[in-house]
C-alpha atoms as a PDB file:
ATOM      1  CA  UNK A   1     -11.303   9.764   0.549  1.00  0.00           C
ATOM      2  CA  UNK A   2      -9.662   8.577   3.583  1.00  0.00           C
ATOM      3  CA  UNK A   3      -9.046  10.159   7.033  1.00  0.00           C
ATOM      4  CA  UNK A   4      -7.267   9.209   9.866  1.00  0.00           C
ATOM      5  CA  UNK A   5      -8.401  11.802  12.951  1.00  0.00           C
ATOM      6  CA  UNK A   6      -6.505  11.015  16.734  1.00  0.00           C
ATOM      7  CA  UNK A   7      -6.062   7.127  15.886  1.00  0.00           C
ATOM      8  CA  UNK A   8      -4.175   5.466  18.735  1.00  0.00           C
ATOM      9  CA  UNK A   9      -3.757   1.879  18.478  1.00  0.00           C
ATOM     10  CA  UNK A  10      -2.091  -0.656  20.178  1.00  0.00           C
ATOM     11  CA  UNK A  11       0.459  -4.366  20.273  1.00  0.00           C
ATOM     12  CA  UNK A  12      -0.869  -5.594  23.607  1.00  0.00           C
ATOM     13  CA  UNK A  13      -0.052  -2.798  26.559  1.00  0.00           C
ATOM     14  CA  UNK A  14       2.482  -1.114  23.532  1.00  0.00           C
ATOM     15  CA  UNK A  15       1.179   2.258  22.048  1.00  0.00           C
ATOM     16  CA  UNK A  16       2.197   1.752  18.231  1.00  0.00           C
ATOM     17  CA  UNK A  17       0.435   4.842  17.208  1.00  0.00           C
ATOM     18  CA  UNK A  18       0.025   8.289  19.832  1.00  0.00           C
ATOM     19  CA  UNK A  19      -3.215   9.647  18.070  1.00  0.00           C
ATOM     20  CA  UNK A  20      -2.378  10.672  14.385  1.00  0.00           C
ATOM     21  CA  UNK A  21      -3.911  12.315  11.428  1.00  0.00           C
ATOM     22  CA  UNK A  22      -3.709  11.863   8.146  1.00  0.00           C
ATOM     23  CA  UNK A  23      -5.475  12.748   5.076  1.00  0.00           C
ATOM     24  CA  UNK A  24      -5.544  10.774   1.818  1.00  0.00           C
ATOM     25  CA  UNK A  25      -8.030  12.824  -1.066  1.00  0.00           C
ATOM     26  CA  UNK A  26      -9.092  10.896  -4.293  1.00  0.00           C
ATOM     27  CA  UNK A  27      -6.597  10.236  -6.866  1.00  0.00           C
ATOM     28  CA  UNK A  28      -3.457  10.843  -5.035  1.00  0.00           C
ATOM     29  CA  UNK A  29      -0.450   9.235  -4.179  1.00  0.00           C
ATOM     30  CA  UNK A  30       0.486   9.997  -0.533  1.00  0.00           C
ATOM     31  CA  UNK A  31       3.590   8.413   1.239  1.00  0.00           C
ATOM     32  CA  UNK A  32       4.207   7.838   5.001  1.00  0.00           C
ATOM     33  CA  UNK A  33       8.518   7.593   5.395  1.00  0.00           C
ATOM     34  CA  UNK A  34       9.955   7.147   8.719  1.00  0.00           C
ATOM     35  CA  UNK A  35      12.129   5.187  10.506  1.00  0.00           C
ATOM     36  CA  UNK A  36      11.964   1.269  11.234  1.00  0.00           C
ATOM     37  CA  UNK A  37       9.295   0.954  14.317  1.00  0.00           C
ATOM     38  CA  UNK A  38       8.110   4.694  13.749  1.00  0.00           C
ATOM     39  CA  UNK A  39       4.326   3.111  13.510  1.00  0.00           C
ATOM     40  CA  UNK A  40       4.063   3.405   9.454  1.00  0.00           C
ATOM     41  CA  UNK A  41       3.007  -0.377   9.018  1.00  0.00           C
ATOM     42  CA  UNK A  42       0.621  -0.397  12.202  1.00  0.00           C
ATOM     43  CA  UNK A  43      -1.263   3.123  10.651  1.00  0.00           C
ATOM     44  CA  UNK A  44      -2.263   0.386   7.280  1.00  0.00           C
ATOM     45  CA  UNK A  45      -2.967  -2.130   9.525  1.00  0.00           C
ATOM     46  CA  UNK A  46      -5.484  -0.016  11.489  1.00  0.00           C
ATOM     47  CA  UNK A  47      -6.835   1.232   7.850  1.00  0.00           C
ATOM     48  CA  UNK A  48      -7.775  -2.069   7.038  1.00  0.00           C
ATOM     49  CA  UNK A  49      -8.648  -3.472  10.334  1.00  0.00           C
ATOM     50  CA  UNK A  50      -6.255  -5.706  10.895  1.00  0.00           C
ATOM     51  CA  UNK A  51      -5.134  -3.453  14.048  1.00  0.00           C
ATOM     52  CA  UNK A  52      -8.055  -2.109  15.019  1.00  0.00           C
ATOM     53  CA  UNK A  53      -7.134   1.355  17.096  1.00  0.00           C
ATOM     54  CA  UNK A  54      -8.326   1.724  20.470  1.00  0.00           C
ATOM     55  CA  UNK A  55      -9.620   5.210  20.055  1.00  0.00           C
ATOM     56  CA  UNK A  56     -10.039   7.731  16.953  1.00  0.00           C
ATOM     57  CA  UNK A  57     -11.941   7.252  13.930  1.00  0.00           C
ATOM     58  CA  UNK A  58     -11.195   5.971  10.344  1.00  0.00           C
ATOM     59  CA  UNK A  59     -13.074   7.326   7.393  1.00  0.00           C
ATOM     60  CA  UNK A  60     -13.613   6.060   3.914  1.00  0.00           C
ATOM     61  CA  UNK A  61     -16.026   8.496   2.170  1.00  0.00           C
ATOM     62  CA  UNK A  62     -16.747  10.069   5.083  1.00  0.00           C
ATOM     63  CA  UNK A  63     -18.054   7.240   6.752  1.00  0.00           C
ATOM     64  CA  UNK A  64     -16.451   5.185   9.703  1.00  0.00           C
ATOM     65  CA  UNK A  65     -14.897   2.124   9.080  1.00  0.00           C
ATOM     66  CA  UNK A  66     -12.666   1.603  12.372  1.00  0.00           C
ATOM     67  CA  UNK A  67     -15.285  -0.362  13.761  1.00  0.00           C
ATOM     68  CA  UNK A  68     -15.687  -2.950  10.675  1.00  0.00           C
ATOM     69  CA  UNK A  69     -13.725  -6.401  10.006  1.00  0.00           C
ATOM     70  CA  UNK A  70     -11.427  -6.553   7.228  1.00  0.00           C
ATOM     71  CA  UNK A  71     -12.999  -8.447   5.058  1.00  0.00           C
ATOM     72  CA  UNK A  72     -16.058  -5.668   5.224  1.00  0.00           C
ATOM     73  CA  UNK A  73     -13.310  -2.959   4.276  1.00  0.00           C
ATOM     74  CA  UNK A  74     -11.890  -4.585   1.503  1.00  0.00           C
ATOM     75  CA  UNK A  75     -15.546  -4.753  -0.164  1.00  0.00           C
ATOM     76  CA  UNK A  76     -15.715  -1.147   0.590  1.00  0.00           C
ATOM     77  CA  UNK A  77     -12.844  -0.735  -2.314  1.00  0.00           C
ATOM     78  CA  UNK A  78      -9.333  -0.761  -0.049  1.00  0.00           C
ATOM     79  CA  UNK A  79      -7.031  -3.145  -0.599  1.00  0.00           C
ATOM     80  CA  UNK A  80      -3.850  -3.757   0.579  1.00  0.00           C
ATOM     81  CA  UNK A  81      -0.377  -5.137  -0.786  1.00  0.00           C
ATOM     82  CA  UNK A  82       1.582  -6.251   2.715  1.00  0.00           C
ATOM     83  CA  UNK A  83       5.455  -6.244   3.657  1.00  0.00           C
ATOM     84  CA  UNK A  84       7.241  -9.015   2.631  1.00  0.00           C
ATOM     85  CA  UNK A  85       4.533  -9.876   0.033  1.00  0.00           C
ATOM     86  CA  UNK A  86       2.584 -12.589   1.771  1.00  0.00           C
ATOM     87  CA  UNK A  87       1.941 -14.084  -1.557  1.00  0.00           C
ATOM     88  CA  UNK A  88       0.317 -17.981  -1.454  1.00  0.00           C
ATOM     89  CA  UNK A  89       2.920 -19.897  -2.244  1.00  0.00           C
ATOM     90  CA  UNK A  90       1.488 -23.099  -3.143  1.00  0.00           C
ATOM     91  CA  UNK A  91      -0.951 -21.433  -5.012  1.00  0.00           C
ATOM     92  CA  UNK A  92       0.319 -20.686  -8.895  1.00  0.00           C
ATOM     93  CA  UNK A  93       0.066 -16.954 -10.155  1.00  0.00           C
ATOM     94  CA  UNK A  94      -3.661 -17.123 -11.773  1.00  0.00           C
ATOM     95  CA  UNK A  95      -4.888 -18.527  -8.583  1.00  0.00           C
ATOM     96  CA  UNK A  96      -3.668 -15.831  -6.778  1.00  0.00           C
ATOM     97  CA  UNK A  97      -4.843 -13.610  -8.822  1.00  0.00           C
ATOM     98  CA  UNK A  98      -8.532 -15.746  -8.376  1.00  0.00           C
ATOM     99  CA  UNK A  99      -7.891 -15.077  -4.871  1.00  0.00           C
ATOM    100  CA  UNK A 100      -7.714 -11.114  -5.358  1.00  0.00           C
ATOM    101  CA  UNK A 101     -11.257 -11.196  -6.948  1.00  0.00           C
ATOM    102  CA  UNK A 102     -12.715 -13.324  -4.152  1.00  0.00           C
ATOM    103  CA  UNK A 103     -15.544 -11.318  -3.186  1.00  0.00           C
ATOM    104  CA  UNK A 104     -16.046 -10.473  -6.858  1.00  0.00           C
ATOM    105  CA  UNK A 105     -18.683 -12.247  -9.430  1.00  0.00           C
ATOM    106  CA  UNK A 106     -18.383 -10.002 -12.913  1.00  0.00           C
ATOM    107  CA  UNK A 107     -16.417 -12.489 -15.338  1.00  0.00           C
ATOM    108  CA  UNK A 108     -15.713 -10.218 -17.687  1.00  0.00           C
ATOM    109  CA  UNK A 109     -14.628  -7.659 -15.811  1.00  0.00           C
ATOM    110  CA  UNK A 110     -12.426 -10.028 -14.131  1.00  0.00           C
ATOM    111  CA  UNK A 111     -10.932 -11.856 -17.439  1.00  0.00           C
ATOM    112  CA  UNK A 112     -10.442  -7.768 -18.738  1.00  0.00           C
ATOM    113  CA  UNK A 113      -8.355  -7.402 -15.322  1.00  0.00           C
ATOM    114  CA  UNK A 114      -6.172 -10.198 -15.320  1.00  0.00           C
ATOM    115  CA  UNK A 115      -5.409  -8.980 -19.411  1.00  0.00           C
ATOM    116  CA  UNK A 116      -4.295  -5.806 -18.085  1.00  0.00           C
ATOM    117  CA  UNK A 117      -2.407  -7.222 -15.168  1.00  0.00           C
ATOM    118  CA  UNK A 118      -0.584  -9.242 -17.687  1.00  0.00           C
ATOM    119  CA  UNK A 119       0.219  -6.007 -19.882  1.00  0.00           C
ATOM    120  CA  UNK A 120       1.297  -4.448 -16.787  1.00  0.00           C
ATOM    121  CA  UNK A 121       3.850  -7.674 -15.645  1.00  0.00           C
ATOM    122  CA  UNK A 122       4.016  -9.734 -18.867  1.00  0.00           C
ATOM    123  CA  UNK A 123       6.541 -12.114 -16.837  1.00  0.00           C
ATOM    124  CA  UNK A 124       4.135 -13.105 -14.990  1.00  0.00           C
ATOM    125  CA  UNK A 125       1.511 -14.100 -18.075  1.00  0.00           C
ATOM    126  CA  UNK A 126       4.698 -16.183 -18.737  1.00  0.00           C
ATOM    127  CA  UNK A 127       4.416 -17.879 -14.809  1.00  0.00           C
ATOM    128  CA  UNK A 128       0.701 -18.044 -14.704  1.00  0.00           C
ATOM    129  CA  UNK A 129       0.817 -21.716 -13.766  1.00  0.00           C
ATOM    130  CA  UNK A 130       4.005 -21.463 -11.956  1.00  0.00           C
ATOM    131  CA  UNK A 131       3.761 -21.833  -8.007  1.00  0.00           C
ATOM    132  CA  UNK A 132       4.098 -18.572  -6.551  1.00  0.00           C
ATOM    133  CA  UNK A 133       6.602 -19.409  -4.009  1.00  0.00           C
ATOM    134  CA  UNK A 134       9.214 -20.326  -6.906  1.00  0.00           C
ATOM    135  CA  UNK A 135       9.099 -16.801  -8.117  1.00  0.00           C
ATOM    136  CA  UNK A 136      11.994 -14.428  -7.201  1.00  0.00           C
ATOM    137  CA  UNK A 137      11.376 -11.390  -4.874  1.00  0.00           C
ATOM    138  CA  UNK A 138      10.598  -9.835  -7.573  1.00  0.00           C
ATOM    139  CA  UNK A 139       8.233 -11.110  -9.286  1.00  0.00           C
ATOM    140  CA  UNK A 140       6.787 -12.143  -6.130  1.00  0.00           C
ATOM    141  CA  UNK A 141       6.440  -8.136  -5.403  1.00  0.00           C
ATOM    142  CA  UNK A 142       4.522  -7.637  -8.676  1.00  0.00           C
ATOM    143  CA  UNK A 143       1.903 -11.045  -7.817  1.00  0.00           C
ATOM    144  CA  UNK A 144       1.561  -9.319  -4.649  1.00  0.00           C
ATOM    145  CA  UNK A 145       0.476  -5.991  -6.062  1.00  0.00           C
ATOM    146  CA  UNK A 146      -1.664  -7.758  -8.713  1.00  0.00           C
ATOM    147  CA  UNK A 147      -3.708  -9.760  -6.354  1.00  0.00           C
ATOM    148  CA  UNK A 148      -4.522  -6.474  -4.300  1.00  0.00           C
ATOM    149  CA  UNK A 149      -5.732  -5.000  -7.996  1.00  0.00           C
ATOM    150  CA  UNK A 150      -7.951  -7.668  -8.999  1.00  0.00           C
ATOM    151  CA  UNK A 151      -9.983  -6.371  -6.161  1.00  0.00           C
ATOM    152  CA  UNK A 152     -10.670  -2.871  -8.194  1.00  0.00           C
ATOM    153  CA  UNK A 153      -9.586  -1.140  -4.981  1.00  0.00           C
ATOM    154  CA  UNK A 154     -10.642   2.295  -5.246  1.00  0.00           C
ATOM    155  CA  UNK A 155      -7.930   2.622  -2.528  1.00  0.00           C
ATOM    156  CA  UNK A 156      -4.716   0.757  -2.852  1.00  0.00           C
ATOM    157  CA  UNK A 157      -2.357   0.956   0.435  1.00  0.00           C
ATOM    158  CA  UNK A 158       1.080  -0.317   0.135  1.00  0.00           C
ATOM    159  CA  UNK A 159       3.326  -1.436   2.764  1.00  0.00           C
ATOM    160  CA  UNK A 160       7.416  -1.421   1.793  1.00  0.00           C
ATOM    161  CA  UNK A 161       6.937  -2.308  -2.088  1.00  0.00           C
ATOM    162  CA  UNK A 162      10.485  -2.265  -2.579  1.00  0.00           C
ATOM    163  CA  UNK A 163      11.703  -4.004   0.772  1.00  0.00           C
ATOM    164  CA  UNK A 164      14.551  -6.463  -0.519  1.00  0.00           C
ATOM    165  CA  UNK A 165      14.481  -5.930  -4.439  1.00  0.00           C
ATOM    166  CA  UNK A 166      17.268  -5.130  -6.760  1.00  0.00           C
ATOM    167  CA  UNK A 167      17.651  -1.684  -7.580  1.00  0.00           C
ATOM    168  CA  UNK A 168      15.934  -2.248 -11.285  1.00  0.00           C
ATOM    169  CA  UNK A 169      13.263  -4.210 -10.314  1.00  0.00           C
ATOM    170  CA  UNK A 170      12.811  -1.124  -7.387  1.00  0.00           C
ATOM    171  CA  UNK A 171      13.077   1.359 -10.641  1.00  0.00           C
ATOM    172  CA  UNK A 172      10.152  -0.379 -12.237  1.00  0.00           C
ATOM    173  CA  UNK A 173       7.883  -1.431  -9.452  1.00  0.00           C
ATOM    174  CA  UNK A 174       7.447   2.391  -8.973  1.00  0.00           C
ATOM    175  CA  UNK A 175       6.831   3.277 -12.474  1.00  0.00           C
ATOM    176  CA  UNK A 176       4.085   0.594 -11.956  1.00  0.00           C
ATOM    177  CA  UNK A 177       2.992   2.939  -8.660  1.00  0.00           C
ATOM    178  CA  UNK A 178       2.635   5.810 -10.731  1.00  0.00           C
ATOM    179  CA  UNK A 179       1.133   3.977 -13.661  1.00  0.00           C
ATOM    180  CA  UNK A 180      -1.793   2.469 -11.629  1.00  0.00           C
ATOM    181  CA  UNK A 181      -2.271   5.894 -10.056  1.00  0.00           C
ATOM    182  CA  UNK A 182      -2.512   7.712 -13.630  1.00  0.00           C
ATOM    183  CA  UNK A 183      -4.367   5.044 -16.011  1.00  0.00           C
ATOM    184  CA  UNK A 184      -6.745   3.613 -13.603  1.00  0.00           C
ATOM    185  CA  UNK A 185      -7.136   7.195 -11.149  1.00  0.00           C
ATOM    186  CA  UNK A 186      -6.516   4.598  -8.389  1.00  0.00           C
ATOM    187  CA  UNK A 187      -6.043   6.350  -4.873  1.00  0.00           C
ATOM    188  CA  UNK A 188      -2.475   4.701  -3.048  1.00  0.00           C
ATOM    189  CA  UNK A 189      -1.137   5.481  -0.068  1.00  0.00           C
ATOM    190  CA  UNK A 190       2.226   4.175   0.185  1.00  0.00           C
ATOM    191  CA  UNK A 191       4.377   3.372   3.394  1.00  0.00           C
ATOM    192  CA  UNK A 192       7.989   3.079   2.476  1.00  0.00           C
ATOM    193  CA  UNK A 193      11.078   3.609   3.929  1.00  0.00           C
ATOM    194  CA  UNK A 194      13.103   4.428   0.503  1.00  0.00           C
ATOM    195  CA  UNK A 195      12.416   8.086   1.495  1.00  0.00           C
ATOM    196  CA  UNK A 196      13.558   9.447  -1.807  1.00  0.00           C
ATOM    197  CA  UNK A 197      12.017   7.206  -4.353  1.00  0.00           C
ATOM    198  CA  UNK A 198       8.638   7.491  -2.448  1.00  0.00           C
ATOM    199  CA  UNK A 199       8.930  11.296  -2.430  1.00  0.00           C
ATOM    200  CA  UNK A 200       9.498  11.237  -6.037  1.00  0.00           C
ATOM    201  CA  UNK A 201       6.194   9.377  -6.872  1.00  0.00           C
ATOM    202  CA  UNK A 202       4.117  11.213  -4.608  1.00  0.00           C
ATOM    203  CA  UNK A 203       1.992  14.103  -4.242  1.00  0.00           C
ATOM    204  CA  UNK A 204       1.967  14.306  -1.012  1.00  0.00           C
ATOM    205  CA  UNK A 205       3.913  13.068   2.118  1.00  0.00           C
ATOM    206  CA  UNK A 206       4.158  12.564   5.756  1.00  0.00           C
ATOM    207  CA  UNK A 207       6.630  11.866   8.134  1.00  0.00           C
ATOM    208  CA  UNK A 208       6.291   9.686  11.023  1.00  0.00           C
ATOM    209  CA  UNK A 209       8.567   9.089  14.348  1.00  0.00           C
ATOM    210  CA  UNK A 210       8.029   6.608  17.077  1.00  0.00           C
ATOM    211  CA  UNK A 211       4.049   6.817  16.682  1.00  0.00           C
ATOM    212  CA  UNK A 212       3.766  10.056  15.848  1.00  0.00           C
ATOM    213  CA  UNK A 213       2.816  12.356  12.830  1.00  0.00           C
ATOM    214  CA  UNK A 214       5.836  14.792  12.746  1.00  0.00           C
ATOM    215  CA  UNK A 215       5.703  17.017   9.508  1.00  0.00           C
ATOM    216  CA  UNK A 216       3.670  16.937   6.292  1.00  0.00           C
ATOM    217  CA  UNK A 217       3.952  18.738   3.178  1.00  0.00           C
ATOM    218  CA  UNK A 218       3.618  18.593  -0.510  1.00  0.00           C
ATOM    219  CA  UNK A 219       6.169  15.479  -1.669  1.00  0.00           C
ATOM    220  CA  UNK A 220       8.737  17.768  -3.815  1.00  0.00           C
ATOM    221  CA  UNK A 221       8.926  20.317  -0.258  1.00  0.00           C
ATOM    222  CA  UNK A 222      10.087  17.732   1.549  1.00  0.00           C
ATOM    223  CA  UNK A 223      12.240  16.196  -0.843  1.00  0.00           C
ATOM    224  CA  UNK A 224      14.044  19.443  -0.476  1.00  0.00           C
ATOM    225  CA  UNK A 225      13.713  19.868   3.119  1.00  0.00           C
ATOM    226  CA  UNK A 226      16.990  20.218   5.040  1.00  0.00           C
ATOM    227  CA  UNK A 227      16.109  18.100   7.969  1.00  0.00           C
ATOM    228  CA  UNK A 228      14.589  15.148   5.333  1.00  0.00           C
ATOM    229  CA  UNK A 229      17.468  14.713   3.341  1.00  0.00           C
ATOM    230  CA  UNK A 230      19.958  14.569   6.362  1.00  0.00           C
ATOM    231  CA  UNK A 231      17.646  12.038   8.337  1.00  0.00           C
ATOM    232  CA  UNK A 232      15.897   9.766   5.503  1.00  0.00           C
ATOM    233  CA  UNK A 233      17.237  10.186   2.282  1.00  0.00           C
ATOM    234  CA  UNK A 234      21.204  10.414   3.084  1.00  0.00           C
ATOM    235  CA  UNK A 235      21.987  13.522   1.697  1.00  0.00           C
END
């Protein structure tokens, strides 16, 4: 579904990312763990244009999309839920959600999405008119990942889901991970730097260090891997 091949991109003169590869296939859930500054954010930020890399190419159903602007990708069916949430915090829960299904114009589809949402995160059918920005961290974490699914991404990317939540609400934001993955056969590719609940939820992983792709395997290899539990999951 998605392949990164030699994608170098750059902060001004600063190489963020030293020509990588990765491959995401339909209906997985594949996780990029590394340390802070190891590139991970920057790689979904070139997915989605937001970084567009200097060289390399970007495919989405084997066509290139490193050349389009990000509002073209998300209508290709990527979406993306950003570190630190970036809900609108003026805005109350339903109209974020509204804001989700921007480019979108089937009603019903859209009313049948928020009803599922709200199965998925019944607090927040309790905040629907509730400003966004009065919500705790995490609820705020589950608006973000609903606005990105009102889209119908057919590829969801995730950027540090759990950054900053208590340990429960971490427990069930990646039950929700695995959830969306199973019920709706929605394609995520998670950055995260809680190595070993990533790993868990995964199918697949890779490991990244200062720009650079350094090891990939199946998820429950490298949860076992010798040099991964030492260096990223404390073991």
């Amino acid at each position: 579904m998605l392949e990164l091949r030699n994608v170098k991109s750059y902060y001004g003169n600063i190489q963020a990312l030293k020509g990588i590869d990765i491959r995401v296939s339909e209906g997985e859930i594949i996780t990029l763990i590394g340390a802070n500054g190891a590139g991970k954010s920057t790689t979904l930020m070139s997915v989605c244009g937001v970084v567009p890399p200097r060289s390399g190419e970007i495919l989405f159903m084997g066509e290139p999309i490193h050349g389009m602007s990000p509002n073209q990708i998300v209508s290709l069916g990527i979406s993306q839920v950003p570190e630190g949430r970036r809900i609108f915090p003026y805005l109350t829960v339903m109209e974020n959600l509204d804001m989700g299904a921007f480019l979108r114009n089937d009603r019903v589809s859209i009313r049948e999405d928020i009803d599922y949402i709200f199965e998925l995160f019944p607090i927040l059918a309790e905040r629907r008119n509730q400003a966004g920005g009065t919500l705790s961290g995490g609820e705020q974490q589950m608006l973000a990942i609903s606005r990105a699914l009102m889209a119908r991404p057919r590829l969801l990317l995730m950027d540090e889901p759990s950054l900053g939540l208590a340990p429960l609400v971490v427990k069930r934001i990646f039950e929700i991970i695995r959830k969306i993955n199973e019920e709706n056969n929605t394609t995520i590719f998670l950055v995260e730097q809680n190595a070993n609940q990533a790993l868990k939820v995964a199918h697949r992983g890779y490991v990244m260090e200062t720009g650079r792709v350094t090891m990939s395997d199946t998820a429950d290899n490298l949860l076992t891997n010798e040099g991964i539990r030492k260096a990223y999951l404390g073991m």
